[in-house]
C-alpha atoms as a PDB file:
ATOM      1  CA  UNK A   1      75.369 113.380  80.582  1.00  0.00           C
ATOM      2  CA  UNK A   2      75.401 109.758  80.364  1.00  0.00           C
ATOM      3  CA  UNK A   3      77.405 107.312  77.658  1.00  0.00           C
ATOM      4  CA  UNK A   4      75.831 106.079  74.657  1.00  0.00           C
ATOM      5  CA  UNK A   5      75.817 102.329  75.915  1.00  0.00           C
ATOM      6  CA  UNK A   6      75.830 100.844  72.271  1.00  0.00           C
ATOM      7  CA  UNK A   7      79.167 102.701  71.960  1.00  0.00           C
ATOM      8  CA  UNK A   8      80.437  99.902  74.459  1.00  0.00           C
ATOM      9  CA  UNK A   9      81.425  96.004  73.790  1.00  0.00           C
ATOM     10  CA  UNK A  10      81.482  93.907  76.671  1.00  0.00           C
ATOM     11  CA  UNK A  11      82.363  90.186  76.261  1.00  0.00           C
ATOM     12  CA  UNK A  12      82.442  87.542  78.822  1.00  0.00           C
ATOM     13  CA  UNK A  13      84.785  84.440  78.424  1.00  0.00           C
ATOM     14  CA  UNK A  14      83.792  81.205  79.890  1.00  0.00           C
ATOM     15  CA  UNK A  15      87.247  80.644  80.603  1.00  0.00           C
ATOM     16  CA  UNK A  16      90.494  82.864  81.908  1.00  0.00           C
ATOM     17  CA  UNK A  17      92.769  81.532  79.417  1.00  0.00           C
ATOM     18  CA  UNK A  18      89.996  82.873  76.877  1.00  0.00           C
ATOM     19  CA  UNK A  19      89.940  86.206  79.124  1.00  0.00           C
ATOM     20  CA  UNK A  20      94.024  85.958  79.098  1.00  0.00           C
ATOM     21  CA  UNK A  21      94.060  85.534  74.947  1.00  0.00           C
ATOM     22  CA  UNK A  22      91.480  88.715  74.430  1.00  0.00           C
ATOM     23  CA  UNK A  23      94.094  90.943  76.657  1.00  0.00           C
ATOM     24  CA  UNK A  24      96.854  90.117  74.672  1.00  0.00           C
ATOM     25  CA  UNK A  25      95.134  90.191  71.280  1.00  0.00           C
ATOM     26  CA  UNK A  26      95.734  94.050  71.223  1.00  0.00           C
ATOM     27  CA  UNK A  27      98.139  96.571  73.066  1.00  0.00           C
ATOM     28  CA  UNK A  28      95.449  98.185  75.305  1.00  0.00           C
ATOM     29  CA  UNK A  29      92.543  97.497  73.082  1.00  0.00           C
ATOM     30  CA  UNK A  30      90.733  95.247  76.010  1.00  0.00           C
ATOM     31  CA  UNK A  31      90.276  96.038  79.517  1.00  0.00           C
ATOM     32  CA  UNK A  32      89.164  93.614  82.269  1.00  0.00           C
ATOM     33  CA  UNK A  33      85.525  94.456  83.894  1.00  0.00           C
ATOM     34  CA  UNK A  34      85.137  93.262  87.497  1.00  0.00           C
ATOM     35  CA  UNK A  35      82.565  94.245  90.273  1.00  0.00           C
ATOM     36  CA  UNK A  36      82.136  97.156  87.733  1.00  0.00           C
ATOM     37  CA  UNK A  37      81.851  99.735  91.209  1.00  0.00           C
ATOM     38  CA  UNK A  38      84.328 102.400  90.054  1.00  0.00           C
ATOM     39  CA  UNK A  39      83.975 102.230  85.727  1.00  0.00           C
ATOM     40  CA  UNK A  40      79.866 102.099  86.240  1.00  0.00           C
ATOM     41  CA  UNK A  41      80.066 105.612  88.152  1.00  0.00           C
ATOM     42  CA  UNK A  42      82.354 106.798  85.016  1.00  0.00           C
ATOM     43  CA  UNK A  43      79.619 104.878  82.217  1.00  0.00           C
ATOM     44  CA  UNK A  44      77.027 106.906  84.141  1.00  0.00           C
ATOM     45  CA  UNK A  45      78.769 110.047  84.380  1.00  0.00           C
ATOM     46  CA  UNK A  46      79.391 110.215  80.613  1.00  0.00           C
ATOM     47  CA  UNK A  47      83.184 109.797  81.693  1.00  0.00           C
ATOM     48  CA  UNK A  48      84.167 106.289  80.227  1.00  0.00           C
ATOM     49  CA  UNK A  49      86.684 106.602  78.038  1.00  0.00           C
ATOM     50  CA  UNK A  50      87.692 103.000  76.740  1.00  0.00           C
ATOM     51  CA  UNK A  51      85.172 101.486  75.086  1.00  0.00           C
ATOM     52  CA  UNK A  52      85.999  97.830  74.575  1.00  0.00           C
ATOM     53  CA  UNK A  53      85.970  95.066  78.265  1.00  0.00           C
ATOM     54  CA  UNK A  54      86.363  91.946  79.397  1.00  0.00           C
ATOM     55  CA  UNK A  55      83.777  90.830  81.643  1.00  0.00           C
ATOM     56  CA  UNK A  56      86.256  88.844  84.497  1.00  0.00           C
ATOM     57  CA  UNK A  57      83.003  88.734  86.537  1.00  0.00           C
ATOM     58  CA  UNK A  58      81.894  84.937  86.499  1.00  0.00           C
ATOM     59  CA  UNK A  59      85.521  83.254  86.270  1.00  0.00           C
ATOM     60  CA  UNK A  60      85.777  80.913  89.190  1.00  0.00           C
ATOM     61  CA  UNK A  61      88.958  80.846  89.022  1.00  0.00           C
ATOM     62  CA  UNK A  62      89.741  84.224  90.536  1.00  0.00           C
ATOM     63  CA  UNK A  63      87.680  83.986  93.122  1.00  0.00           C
ATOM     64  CA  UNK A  64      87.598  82.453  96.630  1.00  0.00           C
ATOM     65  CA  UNK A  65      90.206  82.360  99.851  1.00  0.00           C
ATOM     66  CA  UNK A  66      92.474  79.822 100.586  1.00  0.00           C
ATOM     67  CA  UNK A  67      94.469  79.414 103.983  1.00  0.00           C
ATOM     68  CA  UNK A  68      97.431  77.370 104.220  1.00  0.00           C
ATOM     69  CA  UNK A  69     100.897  77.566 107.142  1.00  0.00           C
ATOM     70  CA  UNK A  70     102.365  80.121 105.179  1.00  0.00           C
ATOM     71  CA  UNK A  71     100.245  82.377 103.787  1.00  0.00           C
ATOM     72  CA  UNK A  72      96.395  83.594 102.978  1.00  0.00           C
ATOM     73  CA  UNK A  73      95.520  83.975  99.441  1.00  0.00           C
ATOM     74  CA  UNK A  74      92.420  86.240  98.298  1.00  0.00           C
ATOM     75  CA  UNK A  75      91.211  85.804  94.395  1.00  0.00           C
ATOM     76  CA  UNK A  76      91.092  88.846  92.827  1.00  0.00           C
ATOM     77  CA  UNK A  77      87.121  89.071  92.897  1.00  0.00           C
ATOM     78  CA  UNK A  78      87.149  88.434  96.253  1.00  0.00           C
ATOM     79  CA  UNK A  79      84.506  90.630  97.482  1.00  0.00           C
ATOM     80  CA  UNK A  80      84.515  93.381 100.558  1.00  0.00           C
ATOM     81  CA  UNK A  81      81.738  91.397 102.089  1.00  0.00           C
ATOM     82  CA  UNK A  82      83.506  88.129 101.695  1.00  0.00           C
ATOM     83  CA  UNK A  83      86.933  89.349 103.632  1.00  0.00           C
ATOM     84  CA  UNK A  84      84.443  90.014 106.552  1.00  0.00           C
ATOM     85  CA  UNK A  85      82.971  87.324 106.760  1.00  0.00           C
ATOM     86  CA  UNK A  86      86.628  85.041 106.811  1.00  0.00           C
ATOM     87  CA  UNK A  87      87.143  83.973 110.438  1.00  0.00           C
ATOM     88  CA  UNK A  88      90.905  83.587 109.364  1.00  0.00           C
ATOM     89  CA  UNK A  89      91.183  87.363 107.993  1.00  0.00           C
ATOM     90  CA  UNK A  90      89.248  88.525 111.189  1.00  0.00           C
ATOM     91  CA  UNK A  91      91.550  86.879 113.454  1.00  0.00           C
ATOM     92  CA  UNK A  92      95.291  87.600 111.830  1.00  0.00           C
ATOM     93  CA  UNK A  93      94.595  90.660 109.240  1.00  0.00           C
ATOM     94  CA  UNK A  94      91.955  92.999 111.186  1.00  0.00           C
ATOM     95  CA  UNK A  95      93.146  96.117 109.526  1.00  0.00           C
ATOM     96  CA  UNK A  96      92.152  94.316 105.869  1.00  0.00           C
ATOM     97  CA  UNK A  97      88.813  93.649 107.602  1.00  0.00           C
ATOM     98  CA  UNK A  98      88.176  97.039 108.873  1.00  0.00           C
ATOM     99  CA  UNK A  99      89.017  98.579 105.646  1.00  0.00           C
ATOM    100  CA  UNK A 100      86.470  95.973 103.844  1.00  0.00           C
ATOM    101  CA  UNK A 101      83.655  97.299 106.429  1.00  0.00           C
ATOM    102  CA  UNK A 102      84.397 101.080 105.710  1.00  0.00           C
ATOM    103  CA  UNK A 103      84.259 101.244 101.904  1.00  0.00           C
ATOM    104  CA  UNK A 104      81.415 102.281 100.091  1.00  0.00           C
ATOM    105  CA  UNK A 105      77.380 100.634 101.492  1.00  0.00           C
ATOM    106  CA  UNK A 106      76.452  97.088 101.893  1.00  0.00           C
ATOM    107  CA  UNK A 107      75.400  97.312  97.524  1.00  0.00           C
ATOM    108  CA  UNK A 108      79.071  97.852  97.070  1.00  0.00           C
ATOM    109  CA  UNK A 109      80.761  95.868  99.475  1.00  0.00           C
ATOM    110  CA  UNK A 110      79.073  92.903  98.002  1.00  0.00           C
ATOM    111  CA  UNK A 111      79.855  93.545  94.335  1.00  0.00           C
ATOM    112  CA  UNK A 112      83.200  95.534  94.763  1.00  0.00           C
ATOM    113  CA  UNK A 113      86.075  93.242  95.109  1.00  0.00           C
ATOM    114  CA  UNK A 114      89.429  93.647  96.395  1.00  0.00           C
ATOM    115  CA  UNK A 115      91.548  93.305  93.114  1.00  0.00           C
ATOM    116  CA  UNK A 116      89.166  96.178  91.947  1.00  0.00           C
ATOM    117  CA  UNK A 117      90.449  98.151  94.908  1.00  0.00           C
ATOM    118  CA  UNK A 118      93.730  97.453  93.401  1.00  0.00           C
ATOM    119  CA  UNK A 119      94.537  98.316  89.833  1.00  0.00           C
ATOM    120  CA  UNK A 120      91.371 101.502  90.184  1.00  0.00           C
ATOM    121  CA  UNK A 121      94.791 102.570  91.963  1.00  0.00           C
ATOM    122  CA  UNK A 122      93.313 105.435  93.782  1.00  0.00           C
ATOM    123  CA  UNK A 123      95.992 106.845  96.560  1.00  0.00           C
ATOM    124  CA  UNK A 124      92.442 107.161  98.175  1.00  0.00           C
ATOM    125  CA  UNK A 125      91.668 103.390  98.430  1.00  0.00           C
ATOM    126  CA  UNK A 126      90.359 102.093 101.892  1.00  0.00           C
ATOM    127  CA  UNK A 127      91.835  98.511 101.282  1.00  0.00           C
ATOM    128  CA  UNK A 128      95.913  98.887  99.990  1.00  0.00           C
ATOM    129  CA  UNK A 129      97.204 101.054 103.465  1.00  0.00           C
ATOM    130  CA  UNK A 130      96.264  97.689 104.851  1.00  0.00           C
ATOM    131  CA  UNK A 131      97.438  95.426 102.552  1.00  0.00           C
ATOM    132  CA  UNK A 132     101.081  97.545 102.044  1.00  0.00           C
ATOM    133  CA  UNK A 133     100.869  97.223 106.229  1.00  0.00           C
ATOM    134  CA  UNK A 134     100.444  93.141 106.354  1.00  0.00           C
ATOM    135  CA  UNK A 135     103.520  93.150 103.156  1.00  0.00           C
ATOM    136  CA  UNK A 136     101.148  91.839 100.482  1.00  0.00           C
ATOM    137  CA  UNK A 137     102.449  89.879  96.822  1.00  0.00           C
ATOM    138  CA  UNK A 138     100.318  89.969  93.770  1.00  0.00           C
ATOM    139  CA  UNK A 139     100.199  87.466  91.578  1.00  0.00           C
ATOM    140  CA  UNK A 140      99.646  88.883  87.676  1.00  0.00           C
ATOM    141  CA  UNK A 141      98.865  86.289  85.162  1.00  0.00           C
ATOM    142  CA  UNK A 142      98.862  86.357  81.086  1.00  0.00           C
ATOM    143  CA  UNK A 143      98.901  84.068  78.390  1.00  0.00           C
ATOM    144  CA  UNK A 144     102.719  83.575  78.540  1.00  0.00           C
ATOM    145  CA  UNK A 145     103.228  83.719  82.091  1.00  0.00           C
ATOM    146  CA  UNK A 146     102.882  84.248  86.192  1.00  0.00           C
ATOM    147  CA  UNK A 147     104.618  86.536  88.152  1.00  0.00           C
ATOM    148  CA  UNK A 148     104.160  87.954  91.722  1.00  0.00           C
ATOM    149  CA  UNK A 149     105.789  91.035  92.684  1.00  0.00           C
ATOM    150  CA  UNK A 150     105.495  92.951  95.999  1.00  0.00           C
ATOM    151  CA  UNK A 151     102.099  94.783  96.443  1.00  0.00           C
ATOM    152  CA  UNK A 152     105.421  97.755  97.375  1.00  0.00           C
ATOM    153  CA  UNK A 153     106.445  98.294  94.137  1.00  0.00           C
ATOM    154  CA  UNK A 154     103.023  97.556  92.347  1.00  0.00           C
ATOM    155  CA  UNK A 155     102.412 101.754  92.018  1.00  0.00           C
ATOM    156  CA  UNK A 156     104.663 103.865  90.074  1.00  0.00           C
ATOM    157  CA  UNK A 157     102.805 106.976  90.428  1.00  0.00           C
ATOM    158  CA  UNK A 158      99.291 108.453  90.394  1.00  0.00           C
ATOM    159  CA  UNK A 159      97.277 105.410  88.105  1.00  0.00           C
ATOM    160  CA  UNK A 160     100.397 104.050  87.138  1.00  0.00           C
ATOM    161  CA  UNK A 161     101.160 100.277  87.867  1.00  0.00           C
ATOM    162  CA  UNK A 162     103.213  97.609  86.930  1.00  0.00           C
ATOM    163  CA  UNK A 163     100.721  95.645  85.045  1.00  0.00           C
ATOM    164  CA  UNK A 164     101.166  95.182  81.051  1.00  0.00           C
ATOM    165  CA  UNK A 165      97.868  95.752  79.195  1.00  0.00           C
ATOM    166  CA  UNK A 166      98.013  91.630  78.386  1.00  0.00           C
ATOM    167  CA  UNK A 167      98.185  90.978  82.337  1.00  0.00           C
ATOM    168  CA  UNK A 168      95.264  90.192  84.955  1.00  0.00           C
ATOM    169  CA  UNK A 169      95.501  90.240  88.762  1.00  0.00           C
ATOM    170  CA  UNK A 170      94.560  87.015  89.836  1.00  0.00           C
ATOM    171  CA  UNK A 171      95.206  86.742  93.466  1.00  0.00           C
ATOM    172  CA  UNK A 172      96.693  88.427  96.454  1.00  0.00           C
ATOM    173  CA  UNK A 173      98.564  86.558  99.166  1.00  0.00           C
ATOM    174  CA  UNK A 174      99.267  88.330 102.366  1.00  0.00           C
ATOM    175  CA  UNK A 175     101.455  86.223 104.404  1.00  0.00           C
ATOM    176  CA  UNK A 176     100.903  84.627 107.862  1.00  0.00           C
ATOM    177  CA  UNK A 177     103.234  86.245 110.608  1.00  0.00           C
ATOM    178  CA  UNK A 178     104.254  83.781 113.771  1.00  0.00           C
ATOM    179  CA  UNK A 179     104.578  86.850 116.052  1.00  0.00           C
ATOM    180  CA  UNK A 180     101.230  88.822 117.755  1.00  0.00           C
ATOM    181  CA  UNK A 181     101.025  92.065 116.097  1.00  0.00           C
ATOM    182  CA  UNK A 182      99.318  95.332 117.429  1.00  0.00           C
ATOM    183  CA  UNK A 183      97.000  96.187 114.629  1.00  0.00           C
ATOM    184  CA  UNK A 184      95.666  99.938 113.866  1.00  0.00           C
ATOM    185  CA  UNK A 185      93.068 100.976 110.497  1.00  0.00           C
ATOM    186  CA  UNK A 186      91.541 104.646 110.736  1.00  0.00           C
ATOM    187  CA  UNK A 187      89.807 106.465 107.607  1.00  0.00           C
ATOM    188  CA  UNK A 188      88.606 109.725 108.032  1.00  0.00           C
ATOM    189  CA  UNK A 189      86.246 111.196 105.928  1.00  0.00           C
ATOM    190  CA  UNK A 190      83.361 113.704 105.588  1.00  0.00           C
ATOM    191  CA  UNK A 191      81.143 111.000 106.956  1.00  0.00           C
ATOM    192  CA  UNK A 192      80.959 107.969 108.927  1.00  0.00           C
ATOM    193  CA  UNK A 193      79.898 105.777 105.936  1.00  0.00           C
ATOM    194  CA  UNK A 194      80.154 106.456 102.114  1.00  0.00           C
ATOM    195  CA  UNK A 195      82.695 108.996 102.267  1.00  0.00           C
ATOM    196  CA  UNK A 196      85.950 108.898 100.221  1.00  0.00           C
ATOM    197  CA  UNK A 197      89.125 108.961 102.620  1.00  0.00           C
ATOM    198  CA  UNK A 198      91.082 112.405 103.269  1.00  0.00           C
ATOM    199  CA  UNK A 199      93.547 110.257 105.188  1.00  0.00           C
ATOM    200  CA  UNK A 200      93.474 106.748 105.568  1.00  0.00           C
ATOM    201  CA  UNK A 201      95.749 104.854 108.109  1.00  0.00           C
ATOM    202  CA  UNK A 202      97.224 101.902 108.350  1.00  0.00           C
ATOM    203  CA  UNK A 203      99.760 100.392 111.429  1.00  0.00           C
ATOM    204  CA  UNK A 204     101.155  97.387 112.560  1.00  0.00           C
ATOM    205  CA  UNK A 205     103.708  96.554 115.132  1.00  0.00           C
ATOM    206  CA  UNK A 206     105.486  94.014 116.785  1.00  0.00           C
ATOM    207  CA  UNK A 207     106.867  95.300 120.619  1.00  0.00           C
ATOM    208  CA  UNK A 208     108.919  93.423 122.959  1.00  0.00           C
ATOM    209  CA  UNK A 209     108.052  95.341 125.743  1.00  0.00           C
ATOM    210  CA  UNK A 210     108.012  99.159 125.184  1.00  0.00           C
ATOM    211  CA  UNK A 211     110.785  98.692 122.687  1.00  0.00           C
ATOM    212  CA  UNK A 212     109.098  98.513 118.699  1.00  0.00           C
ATOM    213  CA  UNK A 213     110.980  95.613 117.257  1.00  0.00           C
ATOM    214  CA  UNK A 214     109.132  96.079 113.597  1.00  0.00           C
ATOM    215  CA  UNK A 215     106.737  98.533 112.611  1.00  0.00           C
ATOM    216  CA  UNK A 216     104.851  99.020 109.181  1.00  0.00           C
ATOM    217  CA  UNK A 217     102.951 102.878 108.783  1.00  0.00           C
ATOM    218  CA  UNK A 218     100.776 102.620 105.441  1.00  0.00           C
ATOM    219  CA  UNK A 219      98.819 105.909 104.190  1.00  0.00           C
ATOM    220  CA  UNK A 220      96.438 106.955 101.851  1.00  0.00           C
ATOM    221  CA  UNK A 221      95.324 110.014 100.720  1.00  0.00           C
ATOM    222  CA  UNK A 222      98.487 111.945 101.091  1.00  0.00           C
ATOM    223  CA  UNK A 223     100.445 111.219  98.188  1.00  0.00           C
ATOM    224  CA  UNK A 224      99.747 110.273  94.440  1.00  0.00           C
ATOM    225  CA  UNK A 225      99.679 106.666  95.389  1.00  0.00           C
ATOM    226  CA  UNK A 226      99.199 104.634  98.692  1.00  0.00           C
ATOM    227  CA  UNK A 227     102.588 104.446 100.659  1.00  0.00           C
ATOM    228  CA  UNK A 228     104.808 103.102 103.469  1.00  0.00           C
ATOM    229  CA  UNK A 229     105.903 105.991 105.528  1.00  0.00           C
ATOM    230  CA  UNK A 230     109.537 104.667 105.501  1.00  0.00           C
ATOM    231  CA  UNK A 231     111.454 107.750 107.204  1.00  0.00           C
ATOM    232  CA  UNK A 232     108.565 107.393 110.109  1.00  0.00           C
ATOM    233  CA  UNK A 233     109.244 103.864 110.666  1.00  0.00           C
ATOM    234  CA  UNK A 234     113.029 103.815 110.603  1.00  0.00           C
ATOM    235  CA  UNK A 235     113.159 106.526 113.258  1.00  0.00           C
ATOM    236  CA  UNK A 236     110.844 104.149 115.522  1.00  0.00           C
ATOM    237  CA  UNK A 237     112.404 100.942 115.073  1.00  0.00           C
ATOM    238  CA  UNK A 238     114.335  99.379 117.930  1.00  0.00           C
ATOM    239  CA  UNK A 239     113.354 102.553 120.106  1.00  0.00           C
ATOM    240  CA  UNK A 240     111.834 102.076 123.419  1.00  0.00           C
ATOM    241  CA  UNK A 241     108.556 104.158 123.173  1.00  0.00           C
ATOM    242  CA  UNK A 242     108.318 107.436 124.865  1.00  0.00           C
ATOM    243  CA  UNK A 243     107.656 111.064 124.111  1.00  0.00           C
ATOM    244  CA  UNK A 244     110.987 111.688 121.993  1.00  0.00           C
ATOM    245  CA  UNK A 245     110.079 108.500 119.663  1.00  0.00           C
ATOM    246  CA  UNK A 246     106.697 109.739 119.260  1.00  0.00           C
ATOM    247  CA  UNK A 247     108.279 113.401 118.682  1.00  0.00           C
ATOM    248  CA  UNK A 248     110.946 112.000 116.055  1.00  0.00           C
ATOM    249  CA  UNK A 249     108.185 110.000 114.596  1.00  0.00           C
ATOM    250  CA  UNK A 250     106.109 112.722 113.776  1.00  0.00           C
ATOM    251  CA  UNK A 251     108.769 114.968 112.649  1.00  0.00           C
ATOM    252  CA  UNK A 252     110.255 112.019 110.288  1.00  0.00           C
ATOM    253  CA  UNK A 253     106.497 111.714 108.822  1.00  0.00           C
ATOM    254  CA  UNK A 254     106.938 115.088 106.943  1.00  0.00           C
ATOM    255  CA  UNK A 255     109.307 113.448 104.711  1.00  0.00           C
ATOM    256  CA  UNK A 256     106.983 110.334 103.548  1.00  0.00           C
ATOM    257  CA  UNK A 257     104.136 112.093 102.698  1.00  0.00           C
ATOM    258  CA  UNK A 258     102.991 115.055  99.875  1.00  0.00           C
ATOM    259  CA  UNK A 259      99.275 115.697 100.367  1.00  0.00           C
ATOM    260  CA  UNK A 260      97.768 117.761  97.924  1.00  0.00           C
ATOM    261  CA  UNK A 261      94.418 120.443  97.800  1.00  0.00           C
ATOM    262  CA  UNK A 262      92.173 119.089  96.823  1.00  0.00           C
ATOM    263  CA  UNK A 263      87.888 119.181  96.321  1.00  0.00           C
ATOM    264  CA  UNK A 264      87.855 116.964  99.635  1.00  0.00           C
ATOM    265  CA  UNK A 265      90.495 118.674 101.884  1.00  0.00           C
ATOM    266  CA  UNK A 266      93.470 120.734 102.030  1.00  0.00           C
ATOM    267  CA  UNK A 267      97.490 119.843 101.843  1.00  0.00           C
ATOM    268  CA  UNK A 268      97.817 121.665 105.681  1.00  0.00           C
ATOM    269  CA  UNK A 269      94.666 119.650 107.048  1.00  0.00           C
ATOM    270  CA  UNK A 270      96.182 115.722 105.771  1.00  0.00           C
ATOM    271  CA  UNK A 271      99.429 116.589 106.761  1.00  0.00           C
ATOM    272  CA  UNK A 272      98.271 117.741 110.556  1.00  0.00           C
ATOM    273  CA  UNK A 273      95.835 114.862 110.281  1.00  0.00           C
ATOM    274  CA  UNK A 274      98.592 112.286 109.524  1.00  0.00           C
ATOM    275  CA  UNK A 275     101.296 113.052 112.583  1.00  0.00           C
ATOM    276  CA  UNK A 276      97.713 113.212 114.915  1.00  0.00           C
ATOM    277  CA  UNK A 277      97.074 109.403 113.650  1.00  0.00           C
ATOM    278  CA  UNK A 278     100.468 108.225 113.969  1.00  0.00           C
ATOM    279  CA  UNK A 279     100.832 109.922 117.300  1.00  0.00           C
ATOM    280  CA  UNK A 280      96.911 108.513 118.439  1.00  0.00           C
ATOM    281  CA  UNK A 281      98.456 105.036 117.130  1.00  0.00           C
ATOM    282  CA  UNK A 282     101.758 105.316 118.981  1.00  0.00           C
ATOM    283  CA  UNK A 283      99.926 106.521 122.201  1.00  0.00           C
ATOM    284  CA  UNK A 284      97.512 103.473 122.531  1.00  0.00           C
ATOM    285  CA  UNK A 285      99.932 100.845 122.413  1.00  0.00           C
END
């Protein structure tokens, strides 16, 4: 079953503060319209419930990637094709990359964009374990206002966000660490390519010798929204790594996450999945 497309409005604003004054012109009556990856799958499925969008699509002014000292910032329709192809993200935020590479085929990687990724707010996501990992801000405009908040605290629960209905993402800035990291991204899937995540696996570190200074452990697929695995990483920081860190670890892991049964996997299968990628993770470095 497909939608009745006449059923739909789509409008596209030459301008964001145009965009900015449609969002606020109704609680929840307009909704923005990116890349169009995720709501296009719903239009053809028969699925798509609101009926009224903003076409964000060909606003310049959420788009592109700017580097300074500080930080990297990514425009909202910054594309999966365009963080691989950024010599800076390669280089500093490999995890972001990696995730970029793995999500969907080429088609969608070069219409999908990363502020899509975002507020679709599937705990499924290839793109936020890696941007909770590298302690992203978003920066959520509207016609009264900017704000940035911690990517953290964005999710509230399964599709729930702190964004107001009159609110767009415009950009996310992932700042620029002095210290070398180790860097870690594994999805796995039912495929190689195209697959929606079971578990999805996100790690970065910083070690002075064998003892973890800082460590960030970002997962998806294992509760109703993407998460830092906070019990794992307190019981690892400041511990030289051996066995019995790798051992608490795991065991602290059990606490962080709440997989579910699902049509992809099972609750028993992410959870044993989860402590094997932490442990693989804590083993290679």
């Amino acid at each position: 079953m497909r939608s009745y497309v006449p059923s739909y409005q789509l409008v596209s604003p030459p301008t964001v503060e145009e965009a900015l004054e449609l969002l606020a012109s109704g609680d929840g009556t307009w909704k923005p319209f990116a890349g169009g990856t995720d709501l296009m799958v719903l239009l053809e499925a028969g699925k798509l419930p609101h009926r009224q969008y903003v076409n964000i699509w060909n606003l310049d002014e959420l788009r592109g990637i700017k580097v300074d000292e500080s930080s990297v910032t990514l425009g909202a329709l910054t594309t999966y094709t365009e963080v691989q192809a950024h010599p800076i993200l390669g280089a500093e935020f490999p995890m972001l990359c990696q995730a970029a590479k793995e999500t969907g085929g080429l088609a969608i990687q070069n219409r999908g964009t990363l502020g899509g990724n975002v507020v679709n707010a599937s705990p499924a996501a290839d793109s936020p374990p890696a941007l909770l990992a590298y302690d992203a801000e978003l920066e959520l405009i509207s016609a009264s206002g900017l704000r940035r908040i911690p990517y953290s605290k964005f999710h509230r629960g399964y599709k729930q966000m702190d964004i107001r209905a009159d609110e767009l993402l415009r950009a996310i800035h992932l700042p620029r660490g002095g210290r070398p990291r180790v860097h870690y991204y594994r999805k796995v899937g039912t495929r190689k390519a195209q697959a929606i995540s079971k578990v999805c696996f996100a790690a970065a570190a910083d070690l002075t010798g064998s003892t973890i200074r800082e460590i960030r452990l970002a997962f998806g697929s294992v509760a109703p929204t993407v998460i830092r695995a906070r019990h794992a990483e307190r019981a690892l920081e400041g511990r030289t790594l051996n066995e019995g860190a790798r051992t608490a670890a795991r065991a602290a892991l059990d606490a962080d996450i709440a997989p579910i049964d699902d049509m992809r996997s099972t609750e028993h299968y992410r959870r044993q999945v989860a402590g094997r990628l932490l442990e693989q993770f804590l083993t290679e470095i």
